[in-house]
Protein backbone atom coordinates (compact mmCIF):
# COMPACT_ATOMS: atom_id res chain seq x y z
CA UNK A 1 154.19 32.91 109.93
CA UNK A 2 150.92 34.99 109.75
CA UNK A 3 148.54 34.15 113.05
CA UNK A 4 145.32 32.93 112.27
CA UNK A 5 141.89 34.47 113.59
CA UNK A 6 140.76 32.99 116.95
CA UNK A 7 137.43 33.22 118.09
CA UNK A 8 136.75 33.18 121.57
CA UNK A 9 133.50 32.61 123.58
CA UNK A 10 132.54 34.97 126.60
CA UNK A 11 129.95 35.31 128.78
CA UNK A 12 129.05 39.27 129.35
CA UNK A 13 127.16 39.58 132.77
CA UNK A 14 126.34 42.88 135.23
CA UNK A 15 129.05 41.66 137.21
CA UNK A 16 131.77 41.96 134.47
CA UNK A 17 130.69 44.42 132.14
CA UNK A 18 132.34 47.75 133.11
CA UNK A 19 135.52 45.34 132.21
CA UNK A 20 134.50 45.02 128.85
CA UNK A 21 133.63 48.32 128.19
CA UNK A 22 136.94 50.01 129.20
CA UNK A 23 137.84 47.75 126.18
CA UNK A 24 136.44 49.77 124.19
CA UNK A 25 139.04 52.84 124.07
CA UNK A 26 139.08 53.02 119.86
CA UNK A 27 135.73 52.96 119.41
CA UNK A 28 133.59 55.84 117.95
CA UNK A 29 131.61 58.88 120.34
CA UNK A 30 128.69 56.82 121.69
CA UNK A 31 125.11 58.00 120.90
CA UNK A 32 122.17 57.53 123.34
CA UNK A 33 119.74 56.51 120.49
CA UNK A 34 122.34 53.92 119.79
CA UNK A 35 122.13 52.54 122.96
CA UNK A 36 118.83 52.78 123.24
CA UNK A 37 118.28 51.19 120.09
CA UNK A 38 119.79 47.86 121.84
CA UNK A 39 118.00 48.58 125.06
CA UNK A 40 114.86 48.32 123.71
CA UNK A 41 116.00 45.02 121.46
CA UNK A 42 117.24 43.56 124.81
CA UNK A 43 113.51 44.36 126.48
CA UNK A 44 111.58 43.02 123.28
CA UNK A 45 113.68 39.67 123.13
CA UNK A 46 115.31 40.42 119.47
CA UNK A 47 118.79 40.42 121.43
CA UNK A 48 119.43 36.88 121.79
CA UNK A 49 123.34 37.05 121.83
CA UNK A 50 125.48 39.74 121.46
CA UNK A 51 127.25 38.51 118.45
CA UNK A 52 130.83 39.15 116.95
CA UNK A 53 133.30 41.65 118.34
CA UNK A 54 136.79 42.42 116.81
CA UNK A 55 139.62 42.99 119.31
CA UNK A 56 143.44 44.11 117.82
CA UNK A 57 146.61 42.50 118.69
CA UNK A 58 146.43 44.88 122.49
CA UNK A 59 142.69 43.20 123.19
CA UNK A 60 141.24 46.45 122.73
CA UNK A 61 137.66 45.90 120.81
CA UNK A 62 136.59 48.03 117.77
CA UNK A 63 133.26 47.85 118.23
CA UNK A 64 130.46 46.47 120.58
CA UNK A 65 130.48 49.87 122.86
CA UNK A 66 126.68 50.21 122.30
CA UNK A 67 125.58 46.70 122.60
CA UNK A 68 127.77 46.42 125.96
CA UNK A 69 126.19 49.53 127.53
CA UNK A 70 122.87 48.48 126.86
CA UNK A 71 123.69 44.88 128.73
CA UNK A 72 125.15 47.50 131.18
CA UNK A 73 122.16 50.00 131.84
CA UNK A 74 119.68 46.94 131.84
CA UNK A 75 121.25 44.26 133.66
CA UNK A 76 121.60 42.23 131.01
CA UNK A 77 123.63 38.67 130.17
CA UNK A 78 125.08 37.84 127.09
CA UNK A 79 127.27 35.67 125.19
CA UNK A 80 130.21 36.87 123.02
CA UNK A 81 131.90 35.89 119.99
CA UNK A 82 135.94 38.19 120.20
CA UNK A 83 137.19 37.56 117.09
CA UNK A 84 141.74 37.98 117.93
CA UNK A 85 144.25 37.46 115.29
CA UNK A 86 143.83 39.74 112.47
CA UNK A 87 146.50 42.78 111.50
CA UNK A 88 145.20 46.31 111.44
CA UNK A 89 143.87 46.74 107.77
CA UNK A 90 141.98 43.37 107.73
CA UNK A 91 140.18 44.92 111.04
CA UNK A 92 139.67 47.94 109.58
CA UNK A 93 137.83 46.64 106.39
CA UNK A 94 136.36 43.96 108.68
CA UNK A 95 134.74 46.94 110.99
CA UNK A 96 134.11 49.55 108.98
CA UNK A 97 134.09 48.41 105.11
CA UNK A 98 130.63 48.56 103.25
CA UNK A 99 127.36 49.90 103.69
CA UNK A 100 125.32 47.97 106.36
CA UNK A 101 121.91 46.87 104.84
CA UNK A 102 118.95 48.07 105.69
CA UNK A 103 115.55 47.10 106.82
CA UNK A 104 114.47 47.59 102.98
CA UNK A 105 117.41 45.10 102.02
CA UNK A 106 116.44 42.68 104.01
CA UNK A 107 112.67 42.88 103.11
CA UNK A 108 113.75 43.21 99.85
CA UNK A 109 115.34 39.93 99.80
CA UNK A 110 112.87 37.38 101.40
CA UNK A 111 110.81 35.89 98.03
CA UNK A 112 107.94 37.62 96.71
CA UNK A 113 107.37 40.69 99.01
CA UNK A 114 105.40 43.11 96.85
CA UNK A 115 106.02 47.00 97.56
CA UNK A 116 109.20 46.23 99.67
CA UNK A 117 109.95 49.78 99.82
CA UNK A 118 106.73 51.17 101.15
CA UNK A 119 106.19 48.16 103.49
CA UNK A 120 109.54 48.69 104.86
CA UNK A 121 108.78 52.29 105.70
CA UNK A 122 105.04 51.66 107.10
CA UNK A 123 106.30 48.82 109.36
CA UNK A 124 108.74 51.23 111.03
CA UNK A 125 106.02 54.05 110.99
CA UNK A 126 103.32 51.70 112.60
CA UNK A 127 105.87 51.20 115.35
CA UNK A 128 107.03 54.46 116.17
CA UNK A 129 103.86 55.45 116.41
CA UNK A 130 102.54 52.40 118.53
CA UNK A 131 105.16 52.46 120.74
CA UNK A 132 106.83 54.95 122.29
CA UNK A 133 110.20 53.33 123.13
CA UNK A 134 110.74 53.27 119.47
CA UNK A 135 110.68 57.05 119.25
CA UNK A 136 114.38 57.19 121.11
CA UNK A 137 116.10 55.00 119.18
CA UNK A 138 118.48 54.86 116.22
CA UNK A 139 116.73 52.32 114.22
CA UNK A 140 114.90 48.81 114.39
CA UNK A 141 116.79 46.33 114.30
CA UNK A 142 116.02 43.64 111.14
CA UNK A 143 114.31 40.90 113.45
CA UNK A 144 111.62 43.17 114.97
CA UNK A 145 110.67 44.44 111.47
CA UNK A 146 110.91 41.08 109.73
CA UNK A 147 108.89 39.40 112.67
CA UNK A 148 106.03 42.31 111.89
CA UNK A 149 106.07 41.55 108.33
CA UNK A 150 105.49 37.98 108.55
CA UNK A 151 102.74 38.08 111.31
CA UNK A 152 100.58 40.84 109.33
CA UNK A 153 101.99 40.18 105.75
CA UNK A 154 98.54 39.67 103.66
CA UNK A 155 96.91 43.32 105.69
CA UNK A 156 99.89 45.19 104.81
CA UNK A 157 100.44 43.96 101.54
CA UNK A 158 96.44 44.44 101.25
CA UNK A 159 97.15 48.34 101.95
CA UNK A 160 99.95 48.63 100.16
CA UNK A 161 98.39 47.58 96.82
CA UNK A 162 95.94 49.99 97.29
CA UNK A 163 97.72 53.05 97.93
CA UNK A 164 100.69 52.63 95.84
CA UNK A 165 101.27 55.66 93.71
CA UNK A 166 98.42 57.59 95.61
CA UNK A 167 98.39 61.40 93.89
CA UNK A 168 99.20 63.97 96.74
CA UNK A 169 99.38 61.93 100.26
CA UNK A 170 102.75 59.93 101.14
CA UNK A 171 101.63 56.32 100.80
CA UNK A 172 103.51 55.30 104.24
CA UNK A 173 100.76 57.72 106.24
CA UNK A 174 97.79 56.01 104.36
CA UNK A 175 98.94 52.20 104.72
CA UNK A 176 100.04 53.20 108.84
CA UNK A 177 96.73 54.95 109.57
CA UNK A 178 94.84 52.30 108.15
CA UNK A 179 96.81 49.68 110.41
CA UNK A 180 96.67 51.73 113.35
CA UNK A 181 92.74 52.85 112.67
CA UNK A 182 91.30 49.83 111.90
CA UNK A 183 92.48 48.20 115.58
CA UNK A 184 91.01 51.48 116.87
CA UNK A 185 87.07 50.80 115.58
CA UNK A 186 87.05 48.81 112.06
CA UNK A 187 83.73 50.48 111.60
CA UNK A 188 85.05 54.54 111.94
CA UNK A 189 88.58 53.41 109.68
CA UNK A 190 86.86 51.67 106.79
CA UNK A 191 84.42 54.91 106.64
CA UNK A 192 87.47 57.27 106.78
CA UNK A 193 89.45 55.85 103.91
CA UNK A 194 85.80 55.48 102.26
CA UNK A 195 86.43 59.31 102.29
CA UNK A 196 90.02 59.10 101.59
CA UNK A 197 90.10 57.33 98.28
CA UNK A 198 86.54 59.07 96.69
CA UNK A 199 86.91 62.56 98.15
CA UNK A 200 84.51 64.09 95.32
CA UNK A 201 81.73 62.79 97.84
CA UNK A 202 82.82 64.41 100.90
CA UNK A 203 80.51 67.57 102.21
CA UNK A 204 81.34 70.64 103.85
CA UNK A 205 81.48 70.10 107.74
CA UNK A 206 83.05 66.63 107.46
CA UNK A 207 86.75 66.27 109.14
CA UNK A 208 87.96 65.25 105.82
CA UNK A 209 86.65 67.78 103.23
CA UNK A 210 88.61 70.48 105.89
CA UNK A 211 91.79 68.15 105.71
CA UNK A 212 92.09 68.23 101.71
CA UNK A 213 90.91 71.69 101.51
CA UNK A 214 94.01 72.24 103.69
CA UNK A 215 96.03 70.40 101.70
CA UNK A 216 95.16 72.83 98.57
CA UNK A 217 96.06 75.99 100.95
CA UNK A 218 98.69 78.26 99.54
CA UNK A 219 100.44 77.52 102.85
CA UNK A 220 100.48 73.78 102.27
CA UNK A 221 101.26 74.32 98.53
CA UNK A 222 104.23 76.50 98.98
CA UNK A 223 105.97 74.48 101.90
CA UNK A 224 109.08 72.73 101.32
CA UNK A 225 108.27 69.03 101.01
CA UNK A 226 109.54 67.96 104.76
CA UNK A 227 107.13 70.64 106.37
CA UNK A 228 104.28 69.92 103.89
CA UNK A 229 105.17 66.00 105.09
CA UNK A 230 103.99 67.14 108.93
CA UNK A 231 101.23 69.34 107.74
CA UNK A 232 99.39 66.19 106.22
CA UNK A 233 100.41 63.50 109.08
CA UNK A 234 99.21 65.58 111.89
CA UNK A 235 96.38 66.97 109.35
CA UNK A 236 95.30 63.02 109.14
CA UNK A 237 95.70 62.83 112.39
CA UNK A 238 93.12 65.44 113.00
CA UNK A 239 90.90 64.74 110.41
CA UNK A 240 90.62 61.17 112.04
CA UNK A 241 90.35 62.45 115.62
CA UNK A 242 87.55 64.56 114.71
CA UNK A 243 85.75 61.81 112.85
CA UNK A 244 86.08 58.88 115.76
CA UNK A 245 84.44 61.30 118.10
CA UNK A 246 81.68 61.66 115.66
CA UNK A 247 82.57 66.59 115.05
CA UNK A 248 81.93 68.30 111.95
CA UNK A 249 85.54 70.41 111.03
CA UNK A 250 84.32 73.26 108.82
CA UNK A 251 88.33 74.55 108.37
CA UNK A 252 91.76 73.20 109.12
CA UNK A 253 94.71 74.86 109.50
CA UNK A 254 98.42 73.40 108.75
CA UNK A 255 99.86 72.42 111.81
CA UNK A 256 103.18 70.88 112.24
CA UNK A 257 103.03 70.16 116.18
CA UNK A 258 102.99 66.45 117.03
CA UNK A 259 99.28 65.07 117.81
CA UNK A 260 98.16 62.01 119.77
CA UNK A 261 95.79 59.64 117.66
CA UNK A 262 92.93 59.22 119.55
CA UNK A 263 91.61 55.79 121.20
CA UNK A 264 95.30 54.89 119.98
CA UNK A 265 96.19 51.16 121.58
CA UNK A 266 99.78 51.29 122.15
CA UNK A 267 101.78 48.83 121.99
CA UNK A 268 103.96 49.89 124.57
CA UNK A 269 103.64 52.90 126.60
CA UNK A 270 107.49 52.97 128.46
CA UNK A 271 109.97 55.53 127.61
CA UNK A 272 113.61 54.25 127.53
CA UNK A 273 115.65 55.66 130.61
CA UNK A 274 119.30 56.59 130.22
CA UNK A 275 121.70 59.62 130.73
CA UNK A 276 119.78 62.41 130.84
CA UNK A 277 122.04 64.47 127.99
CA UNK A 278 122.82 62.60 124.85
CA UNK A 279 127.02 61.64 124.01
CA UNK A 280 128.45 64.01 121.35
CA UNK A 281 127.17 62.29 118.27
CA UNK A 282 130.06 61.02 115.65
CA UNK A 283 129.53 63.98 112.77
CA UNK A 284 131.18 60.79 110.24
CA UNK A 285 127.89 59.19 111.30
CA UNK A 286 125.53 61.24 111.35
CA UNK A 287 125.99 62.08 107.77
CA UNK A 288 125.86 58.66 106.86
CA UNK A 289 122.77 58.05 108.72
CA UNK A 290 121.40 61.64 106.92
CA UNK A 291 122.66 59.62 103.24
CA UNK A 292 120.83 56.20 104.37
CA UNK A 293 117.10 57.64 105.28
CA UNK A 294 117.40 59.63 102.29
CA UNK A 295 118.67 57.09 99.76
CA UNK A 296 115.35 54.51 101.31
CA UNK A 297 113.02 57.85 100.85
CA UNK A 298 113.84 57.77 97.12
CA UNK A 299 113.58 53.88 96.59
């Protein structure tokens, strides 16, 4: 007679947790974003139980190896669901089979969420570049970016209506800047995308007649669309820097070295800690991640 899945209930705690993970023998290379990915769900509260892991007919799990060395590095408690019982193929398809959904899916499938795609892809912007923590991570998980949806739904959507299909700037920069700008001084952002939107009334010696002459440049013009990407971010970037502080910008040049925004308020300034060199990353993986970003950058 076939056995039937058992579920079991267990409580993960510092005290136990090395057990678990030597559990974890089949399991794919480990990443440090990975981890760090449930770190920093574990310190912003979206971790409220560690959910389902499948074990095979030895006990070994299949999966969970991130999730329990997060619990691990932090100090963390959590409860378990080990699902026992089920032959090799089932577990396979069970642990593996399909394509997980993404942050866009599940946007996508609350009712009447306008610009899914874009919103999707600002939320995660605004946050990587509000907090750093998010900046060492493999992705947000669905609850933090659902929970920022909700609680500034009408302003995004607001943005996102009005820079849908803009000609020559990647919408995501113009609906994050405006988010992150407008907490800066409401006053200075409104003024800048004043500028943005009716550039035919910008004068020589203002930050933003130097950014979109820049953006004309034969160098700008001739880079490949991930470098031209960097030029205008950290070009906006500039543009706005120059304007909060009140400087005239007669010429810009294309810069693709990361710059700080200026009177940014962050909403959390702590690096995540870890091993100081990063696991050899799973190449099956990676490629998949590399097929994901750029399946939701053509949505």
């Amino acid at each position: 007679m076939k056995a039937k899945p058992k579920i079991t209930e267990i409580t993960v705690t510092p005290d136990n947790v090395d057990q678990h993970i030597d559990k974890c023998k089949s399991n794919r290379s480990r990443t440090r974003r990975h981890i760090n990915t449930w770190k920093r769900a574990i310190k912003k509260g979206y971790f409220r139980d560690g959910g389902m892991i499948f074990a095979d007919e030895n006990g070994s799990y299949d999966d969970a190896q991130h999730r329990l060395w997060a619990l691990k590095e932090t100090g963390h408690t959590a409860i378990f669901y080990v699902v026992t019982g089920m032959d090799r193929d089932f577990l396979n398809m069970m642990v593996d089979a399909g394509k997980k959904r993404t942050n866009l899916d599940r946007l996508k499938a609350i009712p009447g969420v306008k610009y899914a795609s874009l919103t999707a892809s600002s939320i995660e912007s605004i946050i990587a570049l509000m907090d750093a923590s998010a900046k060492s991570v493999a992705m947000l998980l669905p609850d933090e970016v659902l929970s920022f949806y909700h609680l500034h739904k009408k302003e995004l959507e607001a943005y996102a209506t009005a820079y849908t299909k803009f000609p020559d700037i990647p919408e995501k920069f113009l609906v994050s800047f405006q988010f992150i700008f407008t907490r800066i001084n409401q006053q200075k952002s409104d003024q800048f995308f004043a500028g943005v939107t009716h550039r035919q009334l910008l004068k020589k010696g203002e930050p933003l007649w130097a950014f979109f002459q820049m953006l004309v440049s034969e160098t700008v013009v001739n880079s490949e669309r991930p470098q031209r990407a960097r030029y205008i971010h950290n070009g906006l970037i500039e543009a706005w820097n120059a304007h909060l502080k009140g400087e005239t910008m007669d010429k810009m040049d294309p810069n693709e070295r990361e710059i700080t925004i200026e009177g940014s308020v962050a909403m959390d300034d702590e690096e995540l800690e870890g091993e100081p060199s990063e696991p050899q990353v799973d190449e099956h993986e990676a490629r998949s991640n590399e097929m994901e970003s750029a399946e939701s950058e053509t949505e």
